[in-house]
PDB file of N, CA and C in Angstrom:
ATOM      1  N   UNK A   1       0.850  -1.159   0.000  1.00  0.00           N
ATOM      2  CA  UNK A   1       0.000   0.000   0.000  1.00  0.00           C
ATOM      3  C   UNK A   1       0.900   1.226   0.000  1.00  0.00           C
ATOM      4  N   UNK A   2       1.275   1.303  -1.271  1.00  0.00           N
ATOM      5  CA  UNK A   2       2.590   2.807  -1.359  1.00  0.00           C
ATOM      6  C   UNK A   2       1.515   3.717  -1.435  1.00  0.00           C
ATOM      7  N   UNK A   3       2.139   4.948  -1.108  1.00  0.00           N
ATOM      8  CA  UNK A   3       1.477   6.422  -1.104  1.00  0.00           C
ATOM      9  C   UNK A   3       1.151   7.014  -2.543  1.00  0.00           C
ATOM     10  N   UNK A   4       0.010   7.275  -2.996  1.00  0.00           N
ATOM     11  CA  UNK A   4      -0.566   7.499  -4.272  1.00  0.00           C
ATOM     12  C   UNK A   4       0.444   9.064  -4.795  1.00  0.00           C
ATOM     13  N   UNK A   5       1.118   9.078  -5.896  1.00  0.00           N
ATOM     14  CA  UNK A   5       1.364  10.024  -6.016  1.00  0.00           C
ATOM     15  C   UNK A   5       0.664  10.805  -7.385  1.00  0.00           C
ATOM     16  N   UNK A   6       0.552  12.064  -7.722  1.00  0.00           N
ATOM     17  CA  UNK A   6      -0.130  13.042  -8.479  1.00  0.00           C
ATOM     18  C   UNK A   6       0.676  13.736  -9.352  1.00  0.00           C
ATOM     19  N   UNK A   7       0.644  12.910 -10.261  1.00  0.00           N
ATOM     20  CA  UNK A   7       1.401  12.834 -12.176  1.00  0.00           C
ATOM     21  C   UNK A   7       0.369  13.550 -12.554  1.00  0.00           C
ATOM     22  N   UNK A   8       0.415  14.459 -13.725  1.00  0.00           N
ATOM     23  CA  UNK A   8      -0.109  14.825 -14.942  1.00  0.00           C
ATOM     24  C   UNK A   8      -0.844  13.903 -15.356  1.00  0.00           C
ATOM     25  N   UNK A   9      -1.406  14.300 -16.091  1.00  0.00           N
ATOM     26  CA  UNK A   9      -2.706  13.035 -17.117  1.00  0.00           C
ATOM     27  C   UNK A   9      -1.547  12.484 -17.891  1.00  0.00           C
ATOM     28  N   UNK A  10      -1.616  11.606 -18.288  1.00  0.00           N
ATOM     29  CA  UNK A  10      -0.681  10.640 -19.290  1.00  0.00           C
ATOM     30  C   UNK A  10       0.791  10.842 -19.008  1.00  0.00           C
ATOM     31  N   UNK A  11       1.442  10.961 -17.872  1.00  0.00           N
ATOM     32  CA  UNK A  11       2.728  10.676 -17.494  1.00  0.00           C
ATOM     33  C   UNK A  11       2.559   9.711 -16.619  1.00  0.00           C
ATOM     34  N   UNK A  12       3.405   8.465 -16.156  1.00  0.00           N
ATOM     35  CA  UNK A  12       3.455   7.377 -15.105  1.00  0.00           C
ATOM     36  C   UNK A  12       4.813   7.504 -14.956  1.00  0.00           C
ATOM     37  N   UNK A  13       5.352   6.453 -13.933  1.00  0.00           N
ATOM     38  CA  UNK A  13       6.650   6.464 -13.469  1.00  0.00           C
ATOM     39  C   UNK A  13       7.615   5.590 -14.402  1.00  0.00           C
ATOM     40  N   UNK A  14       7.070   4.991 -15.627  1.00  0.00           N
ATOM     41  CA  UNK A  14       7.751   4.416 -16.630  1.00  0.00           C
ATOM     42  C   UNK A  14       8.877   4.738 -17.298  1.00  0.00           C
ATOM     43  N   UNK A  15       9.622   4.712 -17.882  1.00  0.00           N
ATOM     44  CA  UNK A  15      10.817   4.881 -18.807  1.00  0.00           C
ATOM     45  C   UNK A  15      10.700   4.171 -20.216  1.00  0.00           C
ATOM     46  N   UNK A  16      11.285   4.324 -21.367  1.00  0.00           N
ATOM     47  CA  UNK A  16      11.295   4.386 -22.291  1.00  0.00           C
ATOM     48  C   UNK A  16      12.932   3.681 -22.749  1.00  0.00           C
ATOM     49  N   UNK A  17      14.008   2.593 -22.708  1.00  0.00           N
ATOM     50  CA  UNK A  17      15.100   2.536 -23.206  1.00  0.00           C
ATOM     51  C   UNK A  17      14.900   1.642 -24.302  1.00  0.00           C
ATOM     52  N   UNK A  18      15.787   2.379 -25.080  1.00  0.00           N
ATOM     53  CA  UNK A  18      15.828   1.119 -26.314  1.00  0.00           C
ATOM     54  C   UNK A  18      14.598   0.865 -26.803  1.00  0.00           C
ATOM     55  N   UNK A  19      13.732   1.190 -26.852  1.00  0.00           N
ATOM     56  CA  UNK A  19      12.793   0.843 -27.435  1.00  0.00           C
ATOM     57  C   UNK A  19      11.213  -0.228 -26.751  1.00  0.00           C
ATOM     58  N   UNK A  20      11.660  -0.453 -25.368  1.00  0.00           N
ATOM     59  CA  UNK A  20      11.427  -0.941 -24.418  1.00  0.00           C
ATOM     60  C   UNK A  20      10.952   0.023 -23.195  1.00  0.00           C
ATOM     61  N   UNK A  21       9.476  -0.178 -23.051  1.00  0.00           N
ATOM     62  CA  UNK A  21       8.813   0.349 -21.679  1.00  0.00           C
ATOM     63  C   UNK A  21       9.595  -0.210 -20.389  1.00  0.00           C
ATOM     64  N   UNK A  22      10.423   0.558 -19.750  1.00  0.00           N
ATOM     65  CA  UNK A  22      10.578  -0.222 -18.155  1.00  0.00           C
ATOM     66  C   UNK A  22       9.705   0.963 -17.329  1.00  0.00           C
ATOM     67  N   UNK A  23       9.292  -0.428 -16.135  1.00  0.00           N
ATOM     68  CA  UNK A  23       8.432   0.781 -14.934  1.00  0.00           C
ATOM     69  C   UNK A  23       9.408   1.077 -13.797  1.00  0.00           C
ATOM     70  N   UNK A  24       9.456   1.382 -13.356  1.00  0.00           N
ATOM     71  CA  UNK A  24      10.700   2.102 -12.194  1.00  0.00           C
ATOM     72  C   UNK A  24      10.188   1.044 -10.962  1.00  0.00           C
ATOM     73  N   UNK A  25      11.117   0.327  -9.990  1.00  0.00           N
ATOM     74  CA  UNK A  25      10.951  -0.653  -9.421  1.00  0.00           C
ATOM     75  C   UNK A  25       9.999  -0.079  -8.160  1.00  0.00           C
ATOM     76  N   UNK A  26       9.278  -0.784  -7.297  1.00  0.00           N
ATOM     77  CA  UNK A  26       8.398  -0.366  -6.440  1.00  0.00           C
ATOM     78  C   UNK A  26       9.296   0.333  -5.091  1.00  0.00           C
ATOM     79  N   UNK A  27       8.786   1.348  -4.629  1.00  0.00           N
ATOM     80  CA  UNK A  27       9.690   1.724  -4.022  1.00  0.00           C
ATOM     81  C   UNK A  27       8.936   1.551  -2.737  1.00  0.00           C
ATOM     82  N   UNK A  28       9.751   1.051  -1.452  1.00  0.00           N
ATOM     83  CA  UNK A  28       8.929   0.546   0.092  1.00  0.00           C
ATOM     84  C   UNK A  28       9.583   1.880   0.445  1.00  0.00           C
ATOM     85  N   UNK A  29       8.165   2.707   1.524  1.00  0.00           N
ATOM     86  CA  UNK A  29       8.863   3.444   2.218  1.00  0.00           C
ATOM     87  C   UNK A  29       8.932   2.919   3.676  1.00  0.00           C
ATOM     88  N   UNK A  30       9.668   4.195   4.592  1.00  0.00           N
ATOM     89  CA  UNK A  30       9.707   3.839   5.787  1.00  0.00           C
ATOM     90  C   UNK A  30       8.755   2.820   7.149  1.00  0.00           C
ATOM     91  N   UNK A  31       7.564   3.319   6.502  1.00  0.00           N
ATOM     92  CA  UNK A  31       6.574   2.713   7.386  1.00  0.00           C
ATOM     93  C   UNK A  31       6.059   1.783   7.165  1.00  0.00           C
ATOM     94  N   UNK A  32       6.728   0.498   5.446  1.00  0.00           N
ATOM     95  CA  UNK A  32       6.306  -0.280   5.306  1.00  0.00           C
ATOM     96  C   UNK A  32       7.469  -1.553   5.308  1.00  0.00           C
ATOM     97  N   UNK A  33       8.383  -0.543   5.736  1.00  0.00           N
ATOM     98  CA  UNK A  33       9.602  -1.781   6.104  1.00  0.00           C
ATOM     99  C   UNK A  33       8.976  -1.929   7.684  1.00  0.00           C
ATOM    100  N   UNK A  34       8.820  -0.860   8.559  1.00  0.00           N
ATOM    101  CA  UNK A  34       8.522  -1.128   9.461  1.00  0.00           C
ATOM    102  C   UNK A  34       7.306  -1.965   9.755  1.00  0.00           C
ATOM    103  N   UNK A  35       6.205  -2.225   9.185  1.00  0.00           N
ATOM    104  CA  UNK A  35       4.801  -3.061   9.191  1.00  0.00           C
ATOM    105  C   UNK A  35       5.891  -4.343   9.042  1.00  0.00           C
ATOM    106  N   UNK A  36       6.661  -4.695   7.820  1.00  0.00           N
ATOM    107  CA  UNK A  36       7.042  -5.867   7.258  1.00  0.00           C
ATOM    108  C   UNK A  36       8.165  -6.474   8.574  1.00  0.00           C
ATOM    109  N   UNK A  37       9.036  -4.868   8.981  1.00  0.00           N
ATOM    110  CA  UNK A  37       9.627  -5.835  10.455  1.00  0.00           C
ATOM    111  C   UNK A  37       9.012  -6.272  11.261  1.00  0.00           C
ATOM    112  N   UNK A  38       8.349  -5.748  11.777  1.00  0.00           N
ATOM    113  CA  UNK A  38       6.927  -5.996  13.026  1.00  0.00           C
ATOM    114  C   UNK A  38       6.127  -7.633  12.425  1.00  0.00           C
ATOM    115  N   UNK A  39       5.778  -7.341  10.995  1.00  0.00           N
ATOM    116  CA  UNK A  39       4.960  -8.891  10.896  1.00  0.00           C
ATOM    117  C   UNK A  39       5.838 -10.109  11.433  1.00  0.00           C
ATOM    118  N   UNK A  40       7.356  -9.773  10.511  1.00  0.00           N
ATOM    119  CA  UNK A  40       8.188 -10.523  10.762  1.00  0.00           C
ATOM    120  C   UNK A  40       8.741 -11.308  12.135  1.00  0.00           C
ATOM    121  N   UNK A  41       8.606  -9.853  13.419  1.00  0.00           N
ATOM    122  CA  UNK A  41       8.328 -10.644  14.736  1.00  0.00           C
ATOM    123  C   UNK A  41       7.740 -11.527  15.022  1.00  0.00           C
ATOM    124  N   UNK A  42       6.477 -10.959  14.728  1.00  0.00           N
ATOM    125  CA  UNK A  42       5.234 -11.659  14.904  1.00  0.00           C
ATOM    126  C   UNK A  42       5.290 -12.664  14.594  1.00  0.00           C
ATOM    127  N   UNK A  43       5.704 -13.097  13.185  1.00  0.00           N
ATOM    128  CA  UNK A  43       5.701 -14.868  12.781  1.00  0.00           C
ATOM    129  C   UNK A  43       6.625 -15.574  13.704  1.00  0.00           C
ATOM    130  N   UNK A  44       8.036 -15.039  14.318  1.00  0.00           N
ATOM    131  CA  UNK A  44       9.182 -15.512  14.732  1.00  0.00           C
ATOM    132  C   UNK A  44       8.601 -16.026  16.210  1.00  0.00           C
ATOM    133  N   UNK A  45       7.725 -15.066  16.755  1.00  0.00           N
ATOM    134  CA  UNK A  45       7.268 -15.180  18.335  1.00  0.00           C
ATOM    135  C   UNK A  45       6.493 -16.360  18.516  1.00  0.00           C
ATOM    136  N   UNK A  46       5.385 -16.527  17.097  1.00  0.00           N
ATOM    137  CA  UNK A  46       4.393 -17.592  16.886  1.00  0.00           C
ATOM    138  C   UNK A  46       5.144 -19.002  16.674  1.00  0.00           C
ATOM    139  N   UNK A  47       6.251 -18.387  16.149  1.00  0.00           N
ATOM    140  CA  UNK A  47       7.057 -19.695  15.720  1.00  0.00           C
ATOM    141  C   UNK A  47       7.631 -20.184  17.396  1.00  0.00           C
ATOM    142  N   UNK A  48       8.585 -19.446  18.456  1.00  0.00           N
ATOM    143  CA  UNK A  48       8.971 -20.078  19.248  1.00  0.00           C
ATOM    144  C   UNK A  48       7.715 -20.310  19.849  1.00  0.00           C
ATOM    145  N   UNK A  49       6.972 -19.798  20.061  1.00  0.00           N
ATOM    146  CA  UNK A  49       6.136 -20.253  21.476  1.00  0.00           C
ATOM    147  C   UNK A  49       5.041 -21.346  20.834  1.00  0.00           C
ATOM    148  N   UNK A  50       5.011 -21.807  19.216  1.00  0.00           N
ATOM    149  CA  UNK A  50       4.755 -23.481  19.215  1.00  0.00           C
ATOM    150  C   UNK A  50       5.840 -24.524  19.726  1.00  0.00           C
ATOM    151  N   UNK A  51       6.902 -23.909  19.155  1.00  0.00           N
ATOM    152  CA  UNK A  51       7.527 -24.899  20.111  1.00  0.00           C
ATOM    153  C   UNK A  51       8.098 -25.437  21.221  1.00  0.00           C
ATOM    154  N   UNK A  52       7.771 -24.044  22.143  1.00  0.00           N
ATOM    155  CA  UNK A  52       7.368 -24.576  23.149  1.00  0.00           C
ATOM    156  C   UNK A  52       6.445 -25.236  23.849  1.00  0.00           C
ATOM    157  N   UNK A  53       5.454 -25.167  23.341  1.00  0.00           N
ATOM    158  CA  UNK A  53       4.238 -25.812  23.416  1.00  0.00           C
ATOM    159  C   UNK A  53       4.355 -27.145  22.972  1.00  0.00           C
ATOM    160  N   UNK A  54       5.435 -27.660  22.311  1.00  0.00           N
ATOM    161  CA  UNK A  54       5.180 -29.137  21.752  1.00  0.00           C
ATOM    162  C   UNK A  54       6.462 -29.833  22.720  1.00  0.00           C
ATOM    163  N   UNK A  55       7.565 -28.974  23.517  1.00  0.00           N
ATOM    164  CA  UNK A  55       8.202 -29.583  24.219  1.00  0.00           C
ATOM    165  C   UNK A  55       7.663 -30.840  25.173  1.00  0.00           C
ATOM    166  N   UNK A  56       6.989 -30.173  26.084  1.00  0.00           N
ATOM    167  CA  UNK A  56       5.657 -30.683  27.554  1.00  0.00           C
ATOM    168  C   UNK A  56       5.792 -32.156  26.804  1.00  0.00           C
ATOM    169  N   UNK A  57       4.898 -31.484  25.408  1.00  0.00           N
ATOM    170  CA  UNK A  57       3.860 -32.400  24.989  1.00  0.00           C
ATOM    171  C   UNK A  57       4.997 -33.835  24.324  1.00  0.00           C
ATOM    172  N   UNK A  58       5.768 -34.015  23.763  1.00  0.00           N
ATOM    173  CA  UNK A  58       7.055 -34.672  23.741  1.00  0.00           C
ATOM    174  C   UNK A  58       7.233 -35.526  24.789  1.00  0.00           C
ATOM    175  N   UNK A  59       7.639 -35.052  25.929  1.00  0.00           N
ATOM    176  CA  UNK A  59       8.294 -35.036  27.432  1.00  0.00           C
ATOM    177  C   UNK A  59       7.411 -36.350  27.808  1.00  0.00           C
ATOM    178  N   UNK A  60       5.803 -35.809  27.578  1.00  0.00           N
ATOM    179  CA  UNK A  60       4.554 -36.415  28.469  1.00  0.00           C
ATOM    180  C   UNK A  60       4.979 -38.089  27.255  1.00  0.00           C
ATOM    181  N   UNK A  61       4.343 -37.500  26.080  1.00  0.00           N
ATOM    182  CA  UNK A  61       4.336 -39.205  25.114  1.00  0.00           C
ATOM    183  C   UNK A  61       5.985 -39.965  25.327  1.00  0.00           C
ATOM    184  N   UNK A  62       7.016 -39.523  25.669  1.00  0.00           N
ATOM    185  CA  UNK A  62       7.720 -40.221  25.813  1.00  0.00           C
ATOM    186  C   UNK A  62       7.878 -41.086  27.199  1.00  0.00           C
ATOM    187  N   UNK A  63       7.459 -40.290  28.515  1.00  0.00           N
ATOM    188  CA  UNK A  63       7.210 -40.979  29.413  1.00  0.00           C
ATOM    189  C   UNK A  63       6.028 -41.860  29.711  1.00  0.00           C
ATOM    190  N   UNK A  64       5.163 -41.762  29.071  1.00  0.00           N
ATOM    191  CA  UNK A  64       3.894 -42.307  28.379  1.00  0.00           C
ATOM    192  C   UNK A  64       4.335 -43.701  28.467  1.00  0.00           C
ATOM    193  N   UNK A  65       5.190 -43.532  26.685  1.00  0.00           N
ATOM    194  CA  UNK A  65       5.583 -45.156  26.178  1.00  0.00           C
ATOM    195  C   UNK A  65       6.441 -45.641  27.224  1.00  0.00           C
ATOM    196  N   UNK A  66       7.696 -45.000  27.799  1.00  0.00           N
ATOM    197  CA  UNK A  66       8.459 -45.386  28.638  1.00  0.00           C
ATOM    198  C   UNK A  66       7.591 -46.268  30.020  1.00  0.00           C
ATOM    199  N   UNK A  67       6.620 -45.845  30.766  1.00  0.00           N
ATOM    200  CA  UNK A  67       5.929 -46.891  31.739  1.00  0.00           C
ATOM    201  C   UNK A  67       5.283 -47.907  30.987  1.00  0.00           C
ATOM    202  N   UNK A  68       4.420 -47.700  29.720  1.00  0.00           N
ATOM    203  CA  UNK A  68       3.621 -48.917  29.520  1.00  0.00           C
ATOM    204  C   UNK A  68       4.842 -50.189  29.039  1.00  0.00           C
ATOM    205  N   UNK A  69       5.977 -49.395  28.717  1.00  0.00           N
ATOM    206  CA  UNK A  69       7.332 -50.435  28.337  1.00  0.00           C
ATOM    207  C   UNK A  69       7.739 -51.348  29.634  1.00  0.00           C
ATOM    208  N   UNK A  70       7.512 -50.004  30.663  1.00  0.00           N
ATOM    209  CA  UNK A  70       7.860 -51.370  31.973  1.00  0.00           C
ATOM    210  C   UNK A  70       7.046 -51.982  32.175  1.00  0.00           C
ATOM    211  N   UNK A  71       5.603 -51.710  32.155  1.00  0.00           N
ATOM    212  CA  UNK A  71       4.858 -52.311  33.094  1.00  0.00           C
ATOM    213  C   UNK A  71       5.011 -53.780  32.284  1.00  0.00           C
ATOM    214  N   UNK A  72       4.889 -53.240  31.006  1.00  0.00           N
ATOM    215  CA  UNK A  72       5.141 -54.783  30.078  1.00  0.00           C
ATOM    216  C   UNK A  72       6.234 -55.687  30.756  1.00  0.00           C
ATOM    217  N   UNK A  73       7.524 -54.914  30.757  1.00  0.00           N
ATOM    218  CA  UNK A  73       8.865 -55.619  31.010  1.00  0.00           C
ATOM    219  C   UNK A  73       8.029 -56.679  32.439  1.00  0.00           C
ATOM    220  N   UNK A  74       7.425 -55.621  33.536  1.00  0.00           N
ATOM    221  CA  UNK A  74       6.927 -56.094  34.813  1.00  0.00           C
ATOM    222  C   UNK A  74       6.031 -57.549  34.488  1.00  0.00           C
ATOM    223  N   UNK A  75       5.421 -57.263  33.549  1.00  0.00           N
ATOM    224  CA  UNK A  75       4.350 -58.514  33.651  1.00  0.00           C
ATOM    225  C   UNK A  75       5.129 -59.545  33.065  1.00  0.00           C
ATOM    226  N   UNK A  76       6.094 -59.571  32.233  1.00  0.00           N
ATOM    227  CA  UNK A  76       6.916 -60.702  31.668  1.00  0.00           C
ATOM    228  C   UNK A  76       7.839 -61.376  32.564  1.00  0.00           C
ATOM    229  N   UNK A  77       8.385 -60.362  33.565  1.00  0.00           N
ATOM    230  CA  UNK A  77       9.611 -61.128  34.632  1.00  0.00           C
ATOM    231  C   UNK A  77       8.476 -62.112  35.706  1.00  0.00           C
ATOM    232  N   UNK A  78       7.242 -61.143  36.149  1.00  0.00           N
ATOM    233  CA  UNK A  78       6.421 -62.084  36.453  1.00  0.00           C
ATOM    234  C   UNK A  78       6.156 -63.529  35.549  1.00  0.00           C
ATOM    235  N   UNK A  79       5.396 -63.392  35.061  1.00  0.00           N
ATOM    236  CA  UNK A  79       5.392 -64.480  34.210  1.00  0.00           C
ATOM    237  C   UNK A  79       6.621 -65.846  33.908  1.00  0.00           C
ATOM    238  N   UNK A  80       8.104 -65.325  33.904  1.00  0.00           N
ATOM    239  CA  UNK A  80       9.281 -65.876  33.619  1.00  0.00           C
ATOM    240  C   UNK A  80       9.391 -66.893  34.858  1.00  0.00           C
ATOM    241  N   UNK A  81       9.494 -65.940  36.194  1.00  0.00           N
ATOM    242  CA  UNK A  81       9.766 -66.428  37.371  1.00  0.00           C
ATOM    243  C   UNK A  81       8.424 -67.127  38.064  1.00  0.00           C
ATOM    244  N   UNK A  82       7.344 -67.621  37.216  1.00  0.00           N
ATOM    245  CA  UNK A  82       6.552 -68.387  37.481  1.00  0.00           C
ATOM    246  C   UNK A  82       6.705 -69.568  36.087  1.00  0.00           C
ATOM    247  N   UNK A  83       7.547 -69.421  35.982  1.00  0.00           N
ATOM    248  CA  UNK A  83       8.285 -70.586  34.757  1.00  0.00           C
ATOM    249  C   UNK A  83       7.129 -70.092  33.389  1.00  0.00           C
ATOM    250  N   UNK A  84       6.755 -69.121  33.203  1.00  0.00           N
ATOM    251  CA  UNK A  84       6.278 -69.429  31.995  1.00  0.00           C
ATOM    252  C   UNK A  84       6.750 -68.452  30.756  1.00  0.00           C
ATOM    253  N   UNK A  85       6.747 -68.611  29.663  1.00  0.00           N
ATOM    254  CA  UNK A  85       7.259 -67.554  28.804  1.00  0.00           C
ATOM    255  C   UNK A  85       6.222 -66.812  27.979  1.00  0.00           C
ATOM    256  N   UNK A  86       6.355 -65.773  28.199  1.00  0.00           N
ATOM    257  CA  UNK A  86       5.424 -65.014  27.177  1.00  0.00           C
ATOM    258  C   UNK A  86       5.366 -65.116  25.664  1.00  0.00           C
ATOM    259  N   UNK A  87       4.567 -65.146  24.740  1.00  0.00           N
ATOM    260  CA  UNK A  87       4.323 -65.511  23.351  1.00  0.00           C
ATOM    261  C   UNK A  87       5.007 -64.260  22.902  1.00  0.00           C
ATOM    262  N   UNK A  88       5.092 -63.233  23.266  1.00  0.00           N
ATOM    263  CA  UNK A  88       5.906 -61.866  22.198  1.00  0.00           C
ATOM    264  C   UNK A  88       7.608 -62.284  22.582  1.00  0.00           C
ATOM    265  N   UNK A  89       7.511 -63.245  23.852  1.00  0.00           N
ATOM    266  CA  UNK A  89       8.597 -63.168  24.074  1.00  0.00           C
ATOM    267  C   UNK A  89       9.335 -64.666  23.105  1.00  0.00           C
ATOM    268  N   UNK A  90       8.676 -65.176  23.109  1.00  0.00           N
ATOM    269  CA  UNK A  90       9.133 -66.826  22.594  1.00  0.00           C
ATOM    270  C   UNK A  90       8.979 -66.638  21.585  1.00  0.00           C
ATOM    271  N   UNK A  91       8.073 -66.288  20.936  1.00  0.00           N
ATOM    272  CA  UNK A  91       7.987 -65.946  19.177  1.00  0.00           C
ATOM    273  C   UNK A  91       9.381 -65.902  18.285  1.00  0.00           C
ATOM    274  N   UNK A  92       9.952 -64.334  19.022  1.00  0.00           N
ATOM    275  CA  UNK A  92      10.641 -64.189  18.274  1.00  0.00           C
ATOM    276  C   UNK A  92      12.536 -64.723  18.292  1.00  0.00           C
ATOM    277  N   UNK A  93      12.519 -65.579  20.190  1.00  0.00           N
ATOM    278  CA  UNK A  93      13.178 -66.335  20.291  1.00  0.00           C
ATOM    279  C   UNK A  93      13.786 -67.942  19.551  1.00  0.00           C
ATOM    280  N   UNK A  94      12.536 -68.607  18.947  1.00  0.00           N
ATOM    281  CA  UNK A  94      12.571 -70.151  18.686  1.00  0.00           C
ATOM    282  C   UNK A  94      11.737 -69.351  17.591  1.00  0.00           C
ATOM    283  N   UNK A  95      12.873 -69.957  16.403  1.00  0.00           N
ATOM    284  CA  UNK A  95      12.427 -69.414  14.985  1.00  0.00           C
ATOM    285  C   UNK A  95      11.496 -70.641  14.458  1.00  0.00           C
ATOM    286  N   UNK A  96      10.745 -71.772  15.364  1.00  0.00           N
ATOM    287  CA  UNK A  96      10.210 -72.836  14.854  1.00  0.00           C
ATOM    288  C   UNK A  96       8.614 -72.092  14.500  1.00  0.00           C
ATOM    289  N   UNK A  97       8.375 -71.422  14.825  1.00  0.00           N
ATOM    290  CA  UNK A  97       7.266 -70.571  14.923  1.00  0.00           C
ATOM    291  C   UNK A  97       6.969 -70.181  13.403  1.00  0.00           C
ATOM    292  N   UNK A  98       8.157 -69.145  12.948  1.00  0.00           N
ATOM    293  CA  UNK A  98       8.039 -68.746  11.862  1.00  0.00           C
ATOM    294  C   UNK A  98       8.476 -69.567  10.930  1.00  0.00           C
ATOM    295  N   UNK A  99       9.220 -70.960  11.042  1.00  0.00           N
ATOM    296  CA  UNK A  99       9.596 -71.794   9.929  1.00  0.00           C
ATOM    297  C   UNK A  99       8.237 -72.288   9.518  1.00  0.00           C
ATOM    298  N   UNK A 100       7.394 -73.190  10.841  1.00  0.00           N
ATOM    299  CA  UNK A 100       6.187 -73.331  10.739  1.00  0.00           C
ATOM    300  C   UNK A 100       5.315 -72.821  10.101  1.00  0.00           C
ATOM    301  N   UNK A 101       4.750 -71.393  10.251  1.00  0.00           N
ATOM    302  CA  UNK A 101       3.733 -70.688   9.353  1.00  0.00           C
ATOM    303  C   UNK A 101       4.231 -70.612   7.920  1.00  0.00           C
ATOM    304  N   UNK A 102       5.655 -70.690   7.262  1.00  0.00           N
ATOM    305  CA  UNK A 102       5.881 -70.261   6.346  1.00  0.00           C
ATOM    306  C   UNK A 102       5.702 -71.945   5.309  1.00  0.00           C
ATOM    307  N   UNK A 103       6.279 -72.645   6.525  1.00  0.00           N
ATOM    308  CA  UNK A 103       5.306 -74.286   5.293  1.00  0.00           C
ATOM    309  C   UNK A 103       3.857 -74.132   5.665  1.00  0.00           C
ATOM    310  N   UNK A 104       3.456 -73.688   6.204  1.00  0.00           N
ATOM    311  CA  UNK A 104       1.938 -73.984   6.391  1.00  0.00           C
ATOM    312  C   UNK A 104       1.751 -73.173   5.218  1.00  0.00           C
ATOM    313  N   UNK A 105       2.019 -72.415   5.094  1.00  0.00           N
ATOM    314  CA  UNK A 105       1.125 -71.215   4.319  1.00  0.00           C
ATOM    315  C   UNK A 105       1.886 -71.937   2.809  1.00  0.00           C
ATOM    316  N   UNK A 106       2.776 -72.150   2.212  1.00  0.00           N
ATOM    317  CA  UNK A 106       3.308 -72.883   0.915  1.00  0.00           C
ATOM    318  C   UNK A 106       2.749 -73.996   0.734  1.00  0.00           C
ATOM    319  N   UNK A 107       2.343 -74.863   1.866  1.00  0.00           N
ATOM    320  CA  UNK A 107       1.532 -75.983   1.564  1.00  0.00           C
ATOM    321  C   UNK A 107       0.219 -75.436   0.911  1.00  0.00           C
ATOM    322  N   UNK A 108      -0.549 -74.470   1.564  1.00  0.00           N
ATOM    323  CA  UNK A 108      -1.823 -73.709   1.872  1.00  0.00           C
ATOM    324  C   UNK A 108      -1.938 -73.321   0.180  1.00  0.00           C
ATOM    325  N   UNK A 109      -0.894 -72.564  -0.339  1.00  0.00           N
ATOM    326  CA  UNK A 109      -0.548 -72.242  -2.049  1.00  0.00           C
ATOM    327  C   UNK A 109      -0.988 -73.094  -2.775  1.00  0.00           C
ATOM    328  N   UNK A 110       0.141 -74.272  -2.376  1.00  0.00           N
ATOM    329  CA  UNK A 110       0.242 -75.220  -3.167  1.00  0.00           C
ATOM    330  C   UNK A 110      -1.151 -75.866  -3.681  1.00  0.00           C
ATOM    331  N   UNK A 111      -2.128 -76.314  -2.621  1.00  0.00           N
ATOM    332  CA  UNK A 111      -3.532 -76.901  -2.539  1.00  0.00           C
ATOM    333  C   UNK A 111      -4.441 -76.154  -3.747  1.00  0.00           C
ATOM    334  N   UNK A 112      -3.701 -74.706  -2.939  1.00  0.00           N
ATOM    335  CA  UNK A 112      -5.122 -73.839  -3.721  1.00  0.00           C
ATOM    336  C   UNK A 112      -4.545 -73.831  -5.406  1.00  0.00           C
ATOM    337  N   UNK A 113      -3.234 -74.236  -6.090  1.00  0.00           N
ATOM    338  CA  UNK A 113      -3.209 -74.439  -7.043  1.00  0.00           C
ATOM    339  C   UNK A 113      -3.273 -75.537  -8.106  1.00  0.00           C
ATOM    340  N   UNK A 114      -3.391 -76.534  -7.169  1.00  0.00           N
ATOM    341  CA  UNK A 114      -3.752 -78.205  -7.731  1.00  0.00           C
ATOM    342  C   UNK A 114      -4.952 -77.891  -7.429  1.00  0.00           C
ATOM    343  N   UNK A 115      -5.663 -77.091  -6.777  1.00  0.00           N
ATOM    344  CA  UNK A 115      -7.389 -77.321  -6.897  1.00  0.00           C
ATOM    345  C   UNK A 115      -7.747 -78.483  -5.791  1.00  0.00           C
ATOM    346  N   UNK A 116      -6.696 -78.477  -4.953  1.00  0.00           N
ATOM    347  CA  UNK A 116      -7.348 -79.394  -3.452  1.00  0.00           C
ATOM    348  C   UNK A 116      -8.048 -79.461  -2.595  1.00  0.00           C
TER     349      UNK A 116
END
């Protein structure tokens, strides 16, 4: 929003070189560098104080996962020291598990392509 200025009828701030119209570049005055510094705060202020706002919130979901991790760890040592092993835990210990499903399921192929 530059300040309107008051040309003659049919003069503008244009130039004429070579054969070529140029318009004379926009000129910012004082009070619109200053609006443009000021916005510029403004975004910078909005900018830190989201992220402060997402610190907390970080802090909280990581201590979050961190207990439901123990309580897990908790219910498995239980479990251990009553001799038994947990299935997330044995699964991925004794690879007979996954050798297993993987003939089951090739047998399972196989059928459905002989039409068994």
């Amino acid at each position: 929003m530059g300040v309107p200025t008051c040309l003659p009828a049919g003069m503008d701030d244009s130039k004429v070189v070579g054969g070529k119209v140029k318009k004379a570049g926009k000129h910012v005055g004082k009070a619109a560098r200053i609006h443009l510094k000021a916005k510029l705060e403004r975004c910078q202020q909005s900018a830190r104080e989201r992220r402060a706002k997402k610190k907390p919130r970080y802090r909280y979901l990581e201590e979050l996962v961190s207990r439901e991790e123990l309580e897990m760890s908790k219910h498995w040592c239980m479990a251990m020291d009553q001799g038994k092993i947990p299935s997330e835990i044995k699964a991925p210990l004794s690879g007979e598990e996954q050798s297993k499903s993987q003939q089951n399921s090739s047998r399972q192929s196989k059928a459905v392509k002989t039409g068994e």
